[in-house]
C-alpha atoms as a PDB file:
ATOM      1  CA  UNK A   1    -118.448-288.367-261.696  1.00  0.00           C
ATOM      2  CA  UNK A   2    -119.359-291.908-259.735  1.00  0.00           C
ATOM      3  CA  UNK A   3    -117.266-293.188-257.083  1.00  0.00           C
ATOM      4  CA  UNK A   4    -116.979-296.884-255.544  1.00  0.00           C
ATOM      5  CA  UNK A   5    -116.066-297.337-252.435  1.00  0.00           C
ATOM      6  CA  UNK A   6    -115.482-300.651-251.757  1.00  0.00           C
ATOM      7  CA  UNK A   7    -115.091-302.642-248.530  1.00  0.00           C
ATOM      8  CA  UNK A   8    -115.147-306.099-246.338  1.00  0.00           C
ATOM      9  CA  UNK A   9    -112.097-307.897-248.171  1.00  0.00           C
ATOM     10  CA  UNK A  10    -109.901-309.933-245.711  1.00  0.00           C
ATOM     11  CA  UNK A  11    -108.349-313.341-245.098  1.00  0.00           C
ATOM     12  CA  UNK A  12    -110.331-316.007-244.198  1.00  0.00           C
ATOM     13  CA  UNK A  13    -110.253-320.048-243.429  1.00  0.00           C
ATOM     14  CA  UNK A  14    -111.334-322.037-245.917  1.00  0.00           C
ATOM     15  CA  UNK A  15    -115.331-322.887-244.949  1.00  0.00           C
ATOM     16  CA  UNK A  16    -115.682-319.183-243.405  1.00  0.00           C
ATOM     17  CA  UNK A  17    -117.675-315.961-244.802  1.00  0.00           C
ATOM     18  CA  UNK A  18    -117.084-312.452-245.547  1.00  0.00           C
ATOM     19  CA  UNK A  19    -119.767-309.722-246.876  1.00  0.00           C
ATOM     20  CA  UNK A  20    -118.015-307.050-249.629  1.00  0.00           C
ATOM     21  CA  UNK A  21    -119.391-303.879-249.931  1.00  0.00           C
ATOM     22  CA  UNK A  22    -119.672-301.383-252.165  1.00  0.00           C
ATOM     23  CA  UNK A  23    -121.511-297.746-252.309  1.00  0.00           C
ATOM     24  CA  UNK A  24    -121.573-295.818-255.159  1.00  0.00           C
ATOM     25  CA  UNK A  25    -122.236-292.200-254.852  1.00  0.00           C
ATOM     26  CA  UNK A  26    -121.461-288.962-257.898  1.00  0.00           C
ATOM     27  CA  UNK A  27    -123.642-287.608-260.038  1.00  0.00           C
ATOM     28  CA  UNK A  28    -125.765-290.187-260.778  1.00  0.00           C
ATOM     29  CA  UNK A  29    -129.279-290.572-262.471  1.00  0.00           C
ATOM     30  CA  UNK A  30    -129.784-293.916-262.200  1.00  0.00           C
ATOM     31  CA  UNK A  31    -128.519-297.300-261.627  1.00  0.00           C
ATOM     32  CA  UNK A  32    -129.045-300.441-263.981  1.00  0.00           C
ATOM     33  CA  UNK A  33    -126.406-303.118-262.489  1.00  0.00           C
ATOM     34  CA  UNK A  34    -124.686-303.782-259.780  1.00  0.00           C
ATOM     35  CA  UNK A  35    -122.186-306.230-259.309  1.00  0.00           C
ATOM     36  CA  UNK A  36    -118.497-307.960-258.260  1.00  0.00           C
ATOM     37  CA  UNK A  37    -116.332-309.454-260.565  1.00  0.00           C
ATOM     38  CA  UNK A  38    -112.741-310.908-259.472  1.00  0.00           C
ATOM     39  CA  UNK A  39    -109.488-311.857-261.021  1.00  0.00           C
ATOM     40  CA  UNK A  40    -106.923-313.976-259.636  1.00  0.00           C
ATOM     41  CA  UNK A  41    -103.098-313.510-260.520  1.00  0.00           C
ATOM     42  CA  UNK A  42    -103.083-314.898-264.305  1.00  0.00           C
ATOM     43  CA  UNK A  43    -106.100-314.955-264.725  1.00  0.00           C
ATOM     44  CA  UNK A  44    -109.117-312.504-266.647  1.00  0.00           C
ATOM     45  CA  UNK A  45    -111.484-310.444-264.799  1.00  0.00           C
ATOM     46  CA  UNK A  46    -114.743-312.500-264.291  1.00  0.00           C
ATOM     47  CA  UNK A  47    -118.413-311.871-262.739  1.00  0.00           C
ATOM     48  CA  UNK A  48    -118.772-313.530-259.605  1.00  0.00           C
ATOM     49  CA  UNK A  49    -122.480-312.187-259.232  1.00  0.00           C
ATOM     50  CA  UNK A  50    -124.787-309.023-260.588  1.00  0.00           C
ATOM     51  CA  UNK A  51    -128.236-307.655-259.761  1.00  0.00           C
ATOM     52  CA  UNK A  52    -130.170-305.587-262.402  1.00  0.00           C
ATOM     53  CA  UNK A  53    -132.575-302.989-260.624  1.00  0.00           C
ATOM     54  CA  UNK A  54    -135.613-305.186-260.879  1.00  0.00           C
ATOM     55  CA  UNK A  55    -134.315-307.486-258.594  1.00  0.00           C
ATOM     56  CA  UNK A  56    -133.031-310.178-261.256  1.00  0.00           C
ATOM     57  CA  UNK A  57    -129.465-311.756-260.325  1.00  0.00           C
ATOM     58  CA  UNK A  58    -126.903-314.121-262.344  1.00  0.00           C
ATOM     59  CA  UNK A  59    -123.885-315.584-260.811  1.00  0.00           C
ATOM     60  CA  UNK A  60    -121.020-317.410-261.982  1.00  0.00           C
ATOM     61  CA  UNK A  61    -121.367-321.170-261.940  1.00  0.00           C
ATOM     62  CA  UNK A  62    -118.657-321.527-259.666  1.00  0.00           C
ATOM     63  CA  UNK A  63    -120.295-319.499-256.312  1.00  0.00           C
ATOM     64  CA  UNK A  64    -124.179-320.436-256.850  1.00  0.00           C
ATOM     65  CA  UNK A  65    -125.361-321.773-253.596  1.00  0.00           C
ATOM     66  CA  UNK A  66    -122.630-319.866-251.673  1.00  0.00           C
ATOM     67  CA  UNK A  67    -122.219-316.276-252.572  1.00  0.00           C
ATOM     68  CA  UNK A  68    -125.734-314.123-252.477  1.00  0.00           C
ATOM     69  CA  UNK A  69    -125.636-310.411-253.857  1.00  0.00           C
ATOM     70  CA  UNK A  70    -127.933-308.287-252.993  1.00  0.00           C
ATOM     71  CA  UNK A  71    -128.726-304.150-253.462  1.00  0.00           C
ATOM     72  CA  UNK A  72    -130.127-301.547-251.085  1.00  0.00           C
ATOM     73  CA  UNK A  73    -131.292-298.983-254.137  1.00  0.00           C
ATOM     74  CA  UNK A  74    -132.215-296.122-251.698  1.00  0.00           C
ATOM     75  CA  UNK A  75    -128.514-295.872-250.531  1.00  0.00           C
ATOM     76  CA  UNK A  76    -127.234-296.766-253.998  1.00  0.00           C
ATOM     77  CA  UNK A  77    -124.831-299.933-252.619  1.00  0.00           C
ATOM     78  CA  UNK A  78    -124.268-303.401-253.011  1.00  0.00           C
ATOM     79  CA  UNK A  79    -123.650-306.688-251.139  1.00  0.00           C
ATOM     80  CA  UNK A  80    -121.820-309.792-251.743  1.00  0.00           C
ATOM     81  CA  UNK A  81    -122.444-312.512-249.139  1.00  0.00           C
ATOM     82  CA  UNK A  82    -119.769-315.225-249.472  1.00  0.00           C
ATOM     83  CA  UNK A  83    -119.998-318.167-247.571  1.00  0.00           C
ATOM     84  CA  UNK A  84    -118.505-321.713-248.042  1.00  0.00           C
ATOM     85  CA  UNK A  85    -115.410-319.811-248.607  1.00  0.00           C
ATOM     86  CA  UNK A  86    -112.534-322.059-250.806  1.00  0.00           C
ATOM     87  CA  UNK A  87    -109.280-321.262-251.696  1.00  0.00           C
ATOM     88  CA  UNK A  88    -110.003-321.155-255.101  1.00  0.00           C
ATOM     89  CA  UNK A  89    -111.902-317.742-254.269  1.00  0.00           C
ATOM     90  CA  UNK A  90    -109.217-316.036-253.331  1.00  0.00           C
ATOM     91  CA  UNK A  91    -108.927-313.054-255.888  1.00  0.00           C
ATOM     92  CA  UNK A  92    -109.223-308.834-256.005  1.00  0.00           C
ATOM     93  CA  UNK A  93    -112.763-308.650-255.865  1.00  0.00           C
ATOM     94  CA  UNK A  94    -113.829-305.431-258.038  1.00  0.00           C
ATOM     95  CA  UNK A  95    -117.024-303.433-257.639  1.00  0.00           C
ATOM     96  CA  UNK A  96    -119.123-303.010-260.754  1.00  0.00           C
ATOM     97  CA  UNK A  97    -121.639-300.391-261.574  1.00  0.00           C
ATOM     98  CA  UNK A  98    -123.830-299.559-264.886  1.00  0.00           C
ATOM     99  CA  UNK A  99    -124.931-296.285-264.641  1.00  0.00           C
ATOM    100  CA  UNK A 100    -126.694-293.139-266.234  1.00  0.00           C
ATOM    101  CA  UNK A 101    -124.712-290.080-265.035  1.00  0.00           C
ATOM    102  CA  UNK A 102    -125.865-286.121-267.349  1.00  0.00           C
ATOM    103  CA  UNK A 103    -123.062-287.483-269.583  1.00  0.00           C
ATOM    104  CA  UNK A 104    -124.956-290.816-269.980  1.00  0.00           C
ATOM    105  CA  UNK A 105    -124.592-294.092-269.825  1.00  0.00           C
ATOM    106  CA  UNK A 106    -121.353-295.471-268.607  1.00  0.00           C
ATOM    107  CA  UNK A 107    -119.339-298.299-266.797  1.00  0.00           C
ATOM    108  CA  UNK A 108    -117.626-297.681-263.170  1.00  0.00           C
ATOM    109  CA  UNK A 109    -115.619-299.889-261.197  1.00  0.00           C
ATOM    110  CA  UNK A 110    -114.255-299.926-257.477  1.00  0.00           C
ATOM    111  CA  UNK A 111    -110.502-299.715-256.851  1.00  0.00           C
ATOM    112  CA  UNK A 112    -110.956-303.438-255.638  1.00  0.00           C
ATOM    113  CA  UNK A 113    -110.985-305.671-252.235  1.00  0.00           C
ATOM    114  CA  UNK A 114    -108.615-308.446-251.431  1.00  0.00           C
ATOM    115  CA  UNK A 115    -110.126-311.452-250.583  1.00  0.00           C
ATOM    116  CA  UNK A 116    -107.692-314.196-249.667  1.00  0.00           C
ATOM    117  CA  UNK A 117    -108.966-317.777-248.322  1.00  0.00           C
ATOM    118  CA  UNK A 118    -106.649-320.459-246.871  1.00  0.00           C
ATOM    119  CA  UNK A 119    -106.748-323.538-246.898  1.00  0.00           C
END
């Protein structure tokens, strides 16, 4: 009914960027959230950063001042800017959607994006 289709995971220096990307498309009525969350081997899934459809955005503690999400709502997708890249970022970074499809409301997630950082 909704797919993610994710994109922009990678390896990257510690100190360098990457954007993530993900575009959700199905039978959807409408979007509430958007967001990434990520888990690391041994560790739970966690948000890294979500952005409700009025514009309003939380992130984790641990990327404020380095990660910015942001939504395009006319083509239904969402961005995660990460900059100041550590190693501690490396994780599967998962796409997260809250949506009303005719069957109502429900919870979708992407397949997910590697995102390794060396040090």
């Amino acid at each position: 009914q909704v797919q993610l289709v994710e994109s922009g995971g990678g390896l990257v220096q510690a100190g360098g960027s990457l954007r993530l990307s993900c575009a959700a498309s199905g039978n959807i009525v409408s979007i509430h959230v958007m967001g990434w969350y990520r888990q690391a081997p041994g560790n739970k899934r966690e948000l890294v950063a979500r952005i409700i459809t009025d514009g309003s955005t939380n992130y984790a503690d641990s990327v404020k001042g380095r990660f910015t999400i942001s939504r395009d709502n006319a083509k239904n997708t969402v961005l995660l800017q990460m900059s100041s890249l550590k190693p501690e970022d490396t994780a599967v970074y998962y796409c997260n959607v809250v949506a009303t499809t005719p069957r109502g409301l429900d919870n979708f997630w992407g397949q997910g994006t590697q995102v390794t950082v060396s040090s």
